[in-house]
Protein backbone atom coordinates (compact mmCIF):
# COMPACT_ATOMS: atom_id res chain seq x y z
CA UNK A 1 -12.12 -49.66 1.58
CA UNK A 2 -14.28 -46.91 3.21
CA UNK A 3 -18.12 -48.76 4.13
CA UNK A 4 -20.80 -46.97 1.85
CA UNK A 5 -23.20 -45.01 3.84
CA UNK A 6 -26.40 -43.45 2.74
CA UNK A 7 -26.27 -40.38 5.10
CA UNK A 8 -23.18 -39.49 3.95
CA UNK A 9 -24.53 -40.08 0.29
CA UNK A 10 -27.68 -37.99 1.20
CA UNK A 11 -25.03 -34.94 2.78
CA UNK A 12 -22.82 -35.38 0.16
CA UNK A 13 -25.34 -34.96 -2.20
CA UNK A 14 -26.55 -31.60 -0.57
CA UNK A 15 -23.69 -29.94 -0.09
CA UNK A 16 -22.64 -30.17 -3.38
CA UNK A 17 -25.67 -29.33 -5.03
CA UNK A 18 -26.12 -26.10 -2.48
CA UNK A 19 -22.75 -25.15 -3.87
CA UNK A 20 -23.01 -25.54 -7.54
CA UNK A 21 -26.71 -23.12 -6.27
CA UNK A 22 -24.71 -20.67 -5.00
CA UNK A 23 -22.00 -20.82 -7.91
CA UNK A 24 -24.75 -21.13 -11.01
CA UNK A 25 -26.50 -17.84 -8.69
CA UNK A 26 -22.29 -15.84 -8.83
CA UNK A 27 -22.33 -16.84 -12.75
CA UNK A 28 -25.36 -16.63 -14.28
CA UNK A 29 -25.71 -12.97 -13.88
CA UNK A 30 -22.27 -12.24 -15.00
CA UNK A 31 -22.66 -14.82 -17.92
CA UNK A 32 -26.15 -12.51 -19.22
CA UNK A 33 -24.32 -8.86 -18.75
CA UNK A 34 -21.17 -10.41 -20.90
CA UNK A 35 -24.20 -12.14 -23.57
CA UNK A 36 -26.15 -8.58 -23.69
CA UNK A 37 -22.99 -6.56 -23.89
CA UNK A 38 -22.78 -8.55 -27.41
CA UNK A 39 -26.33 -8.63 -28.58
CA UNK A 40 -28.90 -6.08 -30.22
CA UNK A 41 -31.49 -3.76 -28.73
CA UNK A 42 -34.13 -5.69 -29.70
CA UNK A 43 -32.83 -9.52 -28.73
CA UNK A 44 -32.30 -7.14 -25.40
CA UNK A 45 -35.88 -6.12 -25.67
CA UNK A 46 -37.68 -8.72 -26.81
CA UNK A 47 -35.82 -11.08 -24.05
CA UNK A 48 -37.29 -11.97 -20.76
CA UNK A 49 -35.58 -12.95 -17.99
CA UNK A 50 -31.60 -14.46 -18.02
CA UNK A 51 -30.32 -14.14 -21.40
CA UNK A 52 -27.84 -17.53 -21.88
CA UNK A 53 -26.82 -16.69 -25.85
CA UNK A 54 -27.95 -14.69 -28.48
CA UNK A 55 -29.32 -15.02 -32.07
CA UNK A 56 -27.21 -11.93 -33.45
CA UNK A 57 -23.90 -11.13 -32.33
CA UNK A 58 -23.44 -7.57 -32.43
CA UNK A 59 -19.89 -5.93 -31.30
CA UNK A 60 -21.29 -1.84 -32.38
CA UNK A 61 -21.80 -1.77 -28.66
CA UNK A 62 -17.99 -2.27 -27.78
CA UNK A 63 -17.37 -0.23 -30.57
CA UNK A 64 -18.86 2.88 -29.36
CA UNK A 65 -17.63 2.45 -26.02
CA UNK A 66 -14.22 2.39 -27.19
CA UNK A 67 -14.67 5.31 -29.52
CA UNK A 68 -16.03 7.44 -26.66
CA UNK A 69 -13.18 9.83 -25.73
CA UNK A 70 -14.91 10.52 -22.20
CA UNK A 71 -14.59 6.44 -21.01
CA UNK A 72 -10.96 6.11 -22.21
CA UNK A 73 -10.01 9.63 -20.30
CA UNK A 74 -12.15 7.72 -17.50
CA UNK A 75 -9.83 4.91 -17.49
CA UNK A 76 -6.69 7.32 -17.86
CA UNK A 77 -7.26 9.26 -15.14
CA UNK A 78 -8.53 6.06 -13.07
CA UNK A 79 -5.26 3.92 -13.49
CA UNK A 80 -3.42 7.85 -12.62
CA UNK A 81 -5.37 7.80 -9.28
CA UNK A 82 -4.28 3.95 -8.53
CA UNK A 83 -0.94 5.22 -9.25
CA UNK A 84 -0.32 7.83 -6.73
CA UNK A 85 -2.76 6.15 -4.52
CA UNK A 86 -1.80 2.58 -4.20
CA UNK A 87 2.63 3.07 -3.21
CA UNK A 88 1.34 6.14 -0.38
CA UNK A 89 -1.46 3.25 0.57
CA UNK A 90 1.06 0.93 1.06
CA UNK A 91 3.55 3.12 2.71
CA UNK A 92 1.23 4.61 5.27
CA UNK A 93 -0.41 1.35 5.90
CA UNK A 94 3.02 -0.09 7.16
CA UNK A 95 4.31 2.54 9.01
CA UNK A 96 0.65 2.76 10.97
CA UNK A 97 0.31 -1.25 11.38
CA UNK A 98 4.51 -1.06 12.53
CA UNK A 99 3.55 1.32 15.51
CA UNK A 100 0.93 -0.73 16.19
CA UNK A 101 2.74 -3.80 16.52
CA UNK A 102 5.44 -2.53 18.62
CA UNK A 103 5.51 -2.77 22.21
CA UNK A 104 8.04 -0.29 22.90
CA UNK A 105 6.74 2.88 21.44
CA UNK A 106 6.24 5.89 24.26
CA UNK A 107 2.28 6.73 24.68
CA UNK A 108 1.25 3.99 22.19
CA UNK A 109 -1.98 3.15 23.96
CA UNK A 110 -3.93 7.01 23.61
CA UNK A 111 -2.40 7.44 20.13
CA UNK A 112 -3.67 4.25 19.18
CA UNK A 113 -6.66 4.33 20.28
CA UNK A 114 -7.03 8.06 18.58
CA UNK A 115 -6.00 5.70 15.39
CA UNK A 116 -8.82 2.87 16.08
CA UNK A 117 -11.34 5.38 17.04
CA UNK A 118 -11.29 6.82 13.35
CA UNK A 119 -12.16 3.21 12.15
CA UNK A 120 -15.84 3.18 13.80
CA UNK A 121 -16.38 7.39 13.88
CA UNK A 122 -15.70 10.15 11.13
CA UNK A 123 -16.67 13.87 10.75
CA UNK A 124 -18.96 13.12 8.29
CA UNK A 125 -19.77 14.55 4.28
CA UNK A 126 -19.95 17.91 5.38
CA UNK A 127 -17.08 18.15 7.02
CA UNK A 128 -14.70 16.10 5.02
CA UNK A 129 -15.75 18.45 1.96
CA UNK A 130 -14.79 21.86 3.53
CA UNK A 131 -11.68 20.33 5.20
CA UNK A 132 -11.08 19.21 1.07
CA UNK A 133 -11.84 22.78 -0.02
CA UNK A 134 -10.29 24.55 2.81
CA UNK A 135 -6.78 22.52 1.66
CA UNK A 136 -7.58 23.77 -2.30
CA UNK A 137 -8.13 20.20 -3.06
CA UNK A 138 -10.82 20.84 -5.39
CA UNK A 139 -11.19 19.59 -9.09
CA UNK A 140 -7.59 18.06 -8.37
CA UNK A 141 -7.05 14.59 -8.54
CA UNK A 142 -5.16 14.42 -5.12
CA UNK A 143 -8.89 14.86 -3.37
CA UNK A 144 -9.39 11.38 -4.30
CA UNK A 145 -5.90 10.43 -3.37
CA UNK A 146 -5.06 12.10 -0.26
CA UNK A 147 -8.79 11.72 1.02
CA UNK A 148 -8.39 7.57 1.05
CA UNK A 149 -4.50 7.76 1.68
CA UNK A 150 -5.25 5.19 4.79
CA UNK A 151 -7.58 2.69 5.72
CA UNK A 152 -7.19 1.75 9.71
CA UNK A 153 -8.99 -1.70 9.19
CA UNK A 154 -5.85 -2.53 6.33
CA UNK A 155 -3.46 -1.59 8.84
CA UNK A 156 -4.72 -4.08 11.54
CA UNK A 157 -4.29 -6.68 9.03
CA UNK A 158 -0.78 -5.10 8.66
CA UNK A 159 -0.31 -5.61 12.11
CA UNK A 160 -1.38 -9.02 12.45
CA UNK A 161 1.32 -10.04 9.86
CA UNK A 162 4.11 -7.88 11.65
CA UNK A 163 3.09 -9.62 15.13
CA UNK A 164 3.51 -12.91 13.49
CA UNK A 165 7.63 -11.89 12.71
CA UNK A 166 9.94 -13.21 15.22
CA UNK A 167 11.11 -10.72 17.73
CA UNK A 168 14.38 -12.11 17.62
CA UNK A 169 14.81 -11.18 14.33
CA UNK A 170 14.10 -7.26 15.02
CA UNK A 171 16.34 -7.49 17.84
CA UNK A 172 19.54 -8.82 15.80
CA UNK A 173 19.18 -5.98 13.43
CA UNK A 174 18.38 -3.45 16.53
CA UNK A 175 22.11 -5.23 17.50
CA UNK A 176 23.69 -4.65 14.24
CA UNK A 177 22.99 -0.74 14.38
CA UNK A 178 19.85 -0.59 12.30
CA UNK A 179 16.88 2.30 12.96
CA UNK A 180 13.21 1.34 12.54
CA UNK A 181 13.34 1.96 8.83
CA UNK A 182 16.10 -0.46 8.53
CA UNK A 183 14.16 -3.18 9.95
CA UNK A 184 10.95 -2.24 8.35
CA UNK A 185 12.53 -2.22 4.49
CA UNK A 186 14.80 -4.61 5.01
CA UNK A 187 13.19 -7.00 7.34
CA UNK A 188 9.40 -6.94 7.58
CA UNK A 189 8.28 -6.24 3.89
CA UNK A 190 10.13 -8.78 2.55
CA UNK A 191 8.45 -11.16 5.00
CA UNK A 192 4.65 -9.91 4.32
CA UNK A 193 5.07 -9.84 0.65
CA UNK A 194 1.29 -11.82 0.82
CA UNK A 195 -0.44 -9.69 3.74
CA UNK A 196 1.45 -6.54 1.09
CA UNK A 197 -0.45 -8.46 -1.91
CA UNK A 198 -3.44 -8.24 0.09
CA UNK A 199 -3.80 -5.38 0.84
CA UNK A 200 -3.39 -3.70 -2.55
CA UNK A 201 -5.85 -6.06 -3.56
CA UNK A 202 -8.21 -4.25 -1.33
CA UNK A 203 -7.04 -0.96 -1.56
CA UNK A 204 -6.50 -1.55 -5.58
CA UNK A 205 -10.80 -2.23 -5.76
CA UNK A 206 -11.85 0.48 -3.91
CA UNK A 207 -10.19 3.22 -5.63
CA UNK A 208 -11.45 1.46 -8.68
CA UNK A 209 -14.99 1.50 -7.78
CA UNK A 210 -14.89 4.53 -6.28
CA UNK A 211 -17.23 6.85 -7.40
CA UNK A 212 -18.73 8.98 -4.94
CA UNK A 213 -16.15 11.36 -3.60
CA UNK A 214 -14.97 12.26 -7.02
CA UNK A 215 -18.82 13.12 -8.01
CA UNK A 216 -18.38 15.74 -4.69
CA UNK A 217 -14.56 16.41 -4.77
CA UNK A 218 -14.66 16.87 -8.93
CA UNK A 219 -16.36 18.82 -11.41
CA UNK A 220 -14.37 18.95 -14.50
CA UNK A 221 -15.57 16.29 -16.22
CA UNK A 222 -11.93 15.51 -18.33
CA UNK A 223 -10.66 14.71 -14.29
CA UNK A 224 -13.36 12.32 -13.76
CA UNK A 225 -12.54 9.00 -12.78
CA UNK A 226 -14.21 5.28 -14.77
CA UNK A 227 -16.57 4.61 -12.81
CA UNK A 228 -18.36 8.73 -12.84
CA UNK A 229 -18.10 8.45 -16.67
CA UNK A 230 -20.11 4.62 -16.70
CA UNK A 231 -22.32 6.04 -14.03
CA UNK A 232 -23.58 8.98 -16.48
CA UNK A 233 -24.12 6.19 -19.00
CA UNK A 234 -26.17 3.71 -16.56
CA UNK A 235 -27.86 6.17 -14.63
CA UNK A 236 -28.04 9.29 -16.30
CA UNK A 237 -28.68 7.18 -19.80
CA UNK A 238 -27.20 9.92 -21.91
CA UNK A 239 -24.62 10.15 -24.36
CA UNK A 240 -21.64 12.29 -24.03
CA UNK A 241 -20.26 14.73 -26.33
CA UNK A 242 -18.32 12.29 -28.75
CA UNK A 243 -21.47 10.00 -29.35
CA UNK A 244 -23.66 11.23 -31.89
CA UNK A 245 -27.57 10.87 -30.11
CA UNK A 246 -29.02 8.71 -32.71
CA UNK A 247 -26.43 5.74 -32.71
CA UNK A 248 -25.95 5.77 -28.97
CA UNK A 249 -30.12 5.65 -29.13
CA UNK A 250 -29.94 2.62 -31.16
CA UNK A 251 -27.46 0.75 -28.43
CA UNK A 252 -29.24 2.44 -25.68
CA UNK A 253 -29.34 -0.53 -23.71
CA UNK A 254 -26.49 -2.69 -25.46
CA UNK A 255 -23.47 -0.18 -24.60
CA UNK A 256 -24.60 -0.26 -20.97
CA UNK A 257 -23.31 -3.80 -20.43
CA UNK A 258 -20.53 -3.24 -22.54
CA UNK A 259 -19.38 -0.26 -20.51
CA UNK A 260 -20.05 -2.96 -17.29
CA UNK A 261 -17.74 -5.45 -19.24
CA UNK A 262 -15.55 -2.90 -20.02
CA UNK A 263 -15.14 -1.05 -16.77
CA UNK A 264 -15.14 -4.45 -14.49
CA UNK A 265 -12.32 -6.56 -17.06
CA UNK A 266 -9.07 -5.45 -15.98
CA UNK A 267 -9.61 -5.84 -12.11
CA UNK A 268 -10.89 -9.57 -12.80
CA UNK A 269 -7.72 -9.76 -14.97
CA UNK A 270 -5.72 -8.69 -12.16
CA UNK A 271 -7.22 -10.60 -9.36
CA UNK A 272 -6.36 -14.16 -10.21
CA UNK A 273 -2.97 -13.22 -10.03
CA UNK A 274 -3.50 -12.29 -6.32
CA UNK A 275 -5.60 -15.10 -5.29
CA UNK A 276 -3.02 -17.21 -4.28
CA UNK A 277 -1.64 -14.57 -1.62
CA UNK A 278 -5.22 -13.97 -0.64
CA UNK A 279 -5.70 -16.48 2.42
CA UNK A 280 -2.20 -16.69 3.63
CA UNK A 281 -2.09 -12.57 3.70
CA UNK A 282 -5.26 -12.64 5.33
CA UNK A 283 -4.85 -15.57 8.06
CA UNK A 284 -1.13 -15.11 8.98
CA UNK A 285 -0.49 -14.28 12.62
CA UNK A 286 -4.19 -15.30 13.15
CA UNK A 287 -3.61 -18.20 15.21
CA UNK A 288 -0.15 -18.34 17.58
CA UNK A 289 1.03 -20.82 19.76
């Protein structure tokens, strides 16, 4: 049997206590947006500080939200953007993290360190809008898609995970008469199926949280994504069209953390189905030897 030691009581006893800190300071705030999002104005108002339950459970919040035409088209158009944006994601972030890993590729080292230089430098707002307008991008959803089509930090991690392959096994296949496709569909994605999960983890959350290209790229408000739609609501604290004034007045502050609840469910939904990939996509081909 292990001796009993105080200083490992004493450390015990802090390290757990700074982590259920840090995990009552994660929950707590998410716990009072989900508690207002069901309450009324006035338990909102007449609250102070972290609200942990409420007297009057109230859903006329969720139902408003859910009867505004503008949020739904918000989420249409949002899960239409993660659908053209999320299989070119993938697909570009392969073929860049492939040339990247290979050690046979003809003037590898300038073109990739054109591709690594884009990861610390960019043209800038300006110049990313009239390159956007120039292409007759605007008011189109593929502004949003085709702006964000490749992120150079998800295709390191890309690489990392192809590094970590055997060689061996790209050389058999090189043998058997397959092309770089070959091996890349046939060989390497079925082997980085976690780094894949990954990465559309990543990609998946910031096309869903995006908001700020679309409020430069977009100006029909029908094409607006989610996140510009709960932004007028937060922000702007106005109604839209399909709210009448006086009932969205009345959950003025309510239907703001319902939208929140709203807008933020389905990527929490999604991500505990990733979380198991997360750590092994992330660390493999870390460490060698």
């Amino acid at each position: 049997m292990k001796k009993f030691k105080f200083e490992d009581f004493i450390f015990d006893f802090l390290i757990y206590g700074f982590l259920i800190a840090m995990a009552m300071v994660t929950i707590l705030p998410v716990w009072h947006i989900i508690v207002a999002s069901f309450s009324t104005s006035t338990d909102i108002a007449t609250n102070s500080g972290l609200m942990l339950w409420t007297k009057n459970i109230d859903f006329g919040a969720y139902e408003m939200v859910f009867s505004d035409k503008a949020l739904i088209g918000g989420f249409k158009n949002t899960l239409l953007y993660l659908g053209g944006s999320l299989p070119l994601n993938l697909f570009l972030t392969v073929l860049c993290g492939y040339f990247l890993a290979c050690t046979n590729m003809y003037w590898k080292k300038p073109i990739a360190g054109l591709i690594m230089f884009t990861m610390f430098f960019n043209g800038g707002m300006i110049p990313n809008y009239l390159n956007i307008k120039d292409l007759g991008l605007m008011d189109s959803l593929w502004s949003l898609i085709l702006s964000g089509a490749l992120s150079v930090y998800n295709a390191v991690i890309c690489k990392t995970a192809i590094e970590a392959i055997p060689e061996s096994l790209k050389e058999s296949a090189y043998i058997d008469g397959a092309n770089d496709f070959k091996v890349i569909f046939k060989i390497i994605l079925p082997l980085i199926k976690p780094t894949l999960a990954v990465l559309t983890l990543y990609y998946g959350v910031s096309h869903w949280n995006s908001w700020f290209n679309a409020s430069i790229y977009i100006k029909d408000a029908d094409l607006l994504p989610v996140q510009n739609v709960l932004r007028s609501i937060l922000v702007a604290n106005s109604s839209t069209e399909n709210i009448d004034a006086d009932v969205f007045n009345s959950y003025a502050e309510t239907i703001k953390y319902a939208a929140i609840v709203v807008s933020t469910a389905p990527i929490m939904c999604v991500y505990p189905f990733l979380q198991k990939y997360f750590n092994k996509g992330v660390m493999i081909g870390a460490v060698k030897g």
